[in-house]
Protein backbone atom coordinates (compact mmCIF):
# COMPACT_ATOMS: atom_id res chain seq x y z
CA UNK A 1 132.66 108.88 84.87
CA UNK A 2 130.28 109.13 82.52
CA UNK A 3 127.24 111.80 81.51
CA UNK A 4 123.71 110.72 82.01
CA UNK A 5 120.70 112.35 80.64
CA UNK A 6 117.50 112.43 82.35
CA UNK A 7 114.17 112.39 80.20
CA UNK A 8 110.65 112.70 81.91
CA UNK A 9 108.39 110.05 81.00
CA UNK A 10 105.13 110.04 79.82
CA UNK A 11 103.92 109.04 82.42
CA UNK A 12 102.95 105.25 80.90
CA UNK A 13 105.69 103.09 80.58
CA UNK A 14 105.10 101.21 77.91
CA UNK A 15 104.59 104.64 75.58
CA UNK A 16 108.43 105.18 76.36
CA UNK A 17 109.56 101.43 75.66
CA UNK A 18 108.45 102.75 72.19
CA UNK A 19 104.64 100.63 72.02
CA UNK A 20 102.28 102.17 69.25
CA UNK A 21 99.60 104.22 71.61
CA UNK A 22 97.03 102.35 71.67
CA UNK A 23 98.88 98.88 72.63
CA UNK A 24 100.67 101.22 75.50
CA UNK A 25 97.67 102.14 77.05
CA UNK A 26 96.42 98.87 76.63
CA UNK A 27 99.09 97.33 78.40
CA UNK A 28 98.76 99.92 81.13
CA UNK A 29 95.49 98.75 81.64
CA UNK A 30 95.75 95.81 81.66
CA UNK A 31 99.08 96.24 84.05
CA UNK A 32 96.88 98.23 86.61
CA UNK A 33 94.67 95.79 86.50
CA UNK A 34 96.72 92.90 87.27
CA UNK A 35 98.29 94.99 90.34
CA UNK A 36 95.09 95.49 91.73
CA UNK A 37 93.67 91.79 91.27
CA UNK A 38 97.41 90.75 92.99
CA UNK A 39 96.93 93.63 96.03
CA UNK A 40 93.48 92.08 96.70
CA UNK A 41 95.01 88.40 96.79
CA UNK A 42 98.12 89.49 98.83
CA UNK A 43 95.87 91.19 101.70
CA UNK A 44 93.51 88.07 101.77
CA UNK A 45 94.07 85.06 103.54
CA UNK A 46 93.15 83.11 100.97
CA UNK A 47 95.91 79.90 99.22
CA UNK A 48 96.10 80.15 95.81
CA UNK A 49 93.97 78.02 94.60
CA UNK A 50 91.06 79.42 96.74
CA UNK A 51 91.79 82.84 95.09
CA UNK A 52 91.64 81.61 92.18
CA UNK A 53 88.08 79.31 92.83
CA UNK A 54 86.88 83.18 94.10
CA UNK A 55 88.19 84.58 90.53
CA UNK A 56 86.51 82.11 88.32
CA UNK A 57 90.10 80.81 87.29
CA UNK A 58 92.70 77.82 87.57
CA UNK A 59 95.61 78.42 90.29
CA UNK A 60 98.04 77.95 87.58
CA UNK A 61 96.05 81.17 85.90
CA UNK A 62 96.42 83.07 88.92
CA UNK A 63 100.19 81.90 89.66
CA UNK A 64 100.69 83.11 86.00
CA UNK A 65 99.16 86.60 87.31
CA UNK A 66 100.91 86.73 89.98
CA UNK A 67 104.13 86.73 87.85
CA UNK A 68 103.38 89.21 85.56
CA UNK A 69 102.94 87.18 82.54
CA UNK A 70 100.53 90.21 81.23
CA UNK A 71 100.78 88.82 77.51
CA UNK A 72 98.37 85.79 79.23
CA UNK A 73 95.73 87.97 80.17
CA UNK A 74 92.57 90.16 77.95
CA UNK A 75 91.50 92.95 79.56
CA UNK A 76 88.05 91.45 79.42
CA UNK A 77 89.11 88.47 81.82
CA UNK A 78 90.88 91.29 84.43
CA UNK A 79 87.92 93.11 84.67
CA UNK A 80 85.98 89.95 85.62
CA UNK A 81 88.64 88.97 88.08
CA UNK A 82 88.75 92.32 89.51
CA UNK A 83 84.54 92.54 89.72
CA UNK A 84 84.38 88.68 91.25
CA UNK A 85 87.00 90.15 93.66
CA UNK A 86 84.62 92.74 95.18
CA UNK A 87 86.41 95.56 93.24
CA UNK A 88 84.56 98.86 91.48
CA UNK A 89 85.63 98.76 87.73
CA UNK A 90 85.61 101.91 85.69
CA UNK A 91 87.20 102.99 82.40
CA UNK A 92 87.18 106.94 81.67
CA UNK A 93 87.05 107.99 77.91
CA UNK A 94 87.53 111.51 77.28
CA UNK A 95 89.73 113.47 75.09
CA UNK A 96 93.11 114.60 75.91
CA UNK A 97 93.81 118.13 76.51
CA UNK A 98 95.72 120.10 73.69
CA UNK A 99 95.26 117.52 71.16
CA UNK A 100 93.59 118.01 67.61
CA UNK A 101 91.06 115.53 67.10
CA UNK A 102 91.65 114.57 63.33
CA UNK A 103 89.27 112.62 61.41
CA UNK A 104 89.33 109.31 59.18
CA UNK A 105 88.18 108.79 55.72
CA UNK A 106 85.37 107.45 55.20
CA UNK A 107 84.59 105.29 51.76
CA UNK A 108 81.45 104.04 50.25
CA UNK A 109 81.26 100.49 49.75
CA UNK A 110 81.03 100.06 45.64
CA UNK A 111 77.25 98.78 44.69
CA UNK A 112 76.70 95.76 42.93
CA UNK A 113 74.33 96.52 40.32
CA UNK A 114 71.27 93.82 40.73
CA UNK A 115 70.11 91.66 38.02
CA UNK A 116 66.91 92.63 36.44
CA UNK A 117 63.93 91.00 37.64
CA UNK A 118 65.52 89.90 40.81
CA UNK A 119 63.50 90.37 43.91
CA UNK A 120 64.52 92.65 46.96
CA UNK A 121 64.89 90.91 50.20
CA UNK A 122 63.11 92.60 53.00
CA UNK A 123 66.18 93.33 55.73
């Protein structure tokens, strides 16, 4: 018999497949959207391709939802799917609770010295 080890997760699950942050919480996202778009087609009694007419998309589209093809799908086009399905859509932004916020550098753009005499364009 062999030992296991148990590790707690993160609590997203594509942060402990070992996704850079920002693509894991942009495939969570986009994964809870796609649940929610499928949970409103499964409790209609809509055919595919009527779901799909209600969505704004091709029944192949939804079919390819419906699988879990989530590389197919922006979060852009979820959120319309999930607002032409009747659903609220909300994104909270806020910061996360023990972390340092750390800043970027900034740079200048170099300026181009002008030629003399040339006139200034008004922006």
């Amino acid at each position: 018999m062999s030992d296991l080890t148990m590790t707690r997760g993160s609590g997203n699950v594509f942060a402990d497949l070992g996704f850079a942050a920002e693509e894991a919480k942009n495939l969570q996202l986009r994964s809870q959207a796609m649940m929610a778009v499928e949970s409103w087609y499964k409790a209609s009694d809509l055919t595919q391709a009527m779901a799909a007419q209600a969505l704004g998309i091709t029944q192949p589209r939804l079919n390819q939802l419906l699988k879990g093809k989530i590389g197919e799908f922006s979060l852009d086009a979820l959120v319309n799917m999930a607002t032409r399905a009747g659903m609220r859509v909300g994104l909270t932004i806020a910061p996360v609770p023990g972390e340092r916020v750390t800043r970027a550098a900034v740079t200048k753009r170099p300026v181009v010295p002008r030629k003399t005499g040339q006139a200034r364009r008004a922006a």
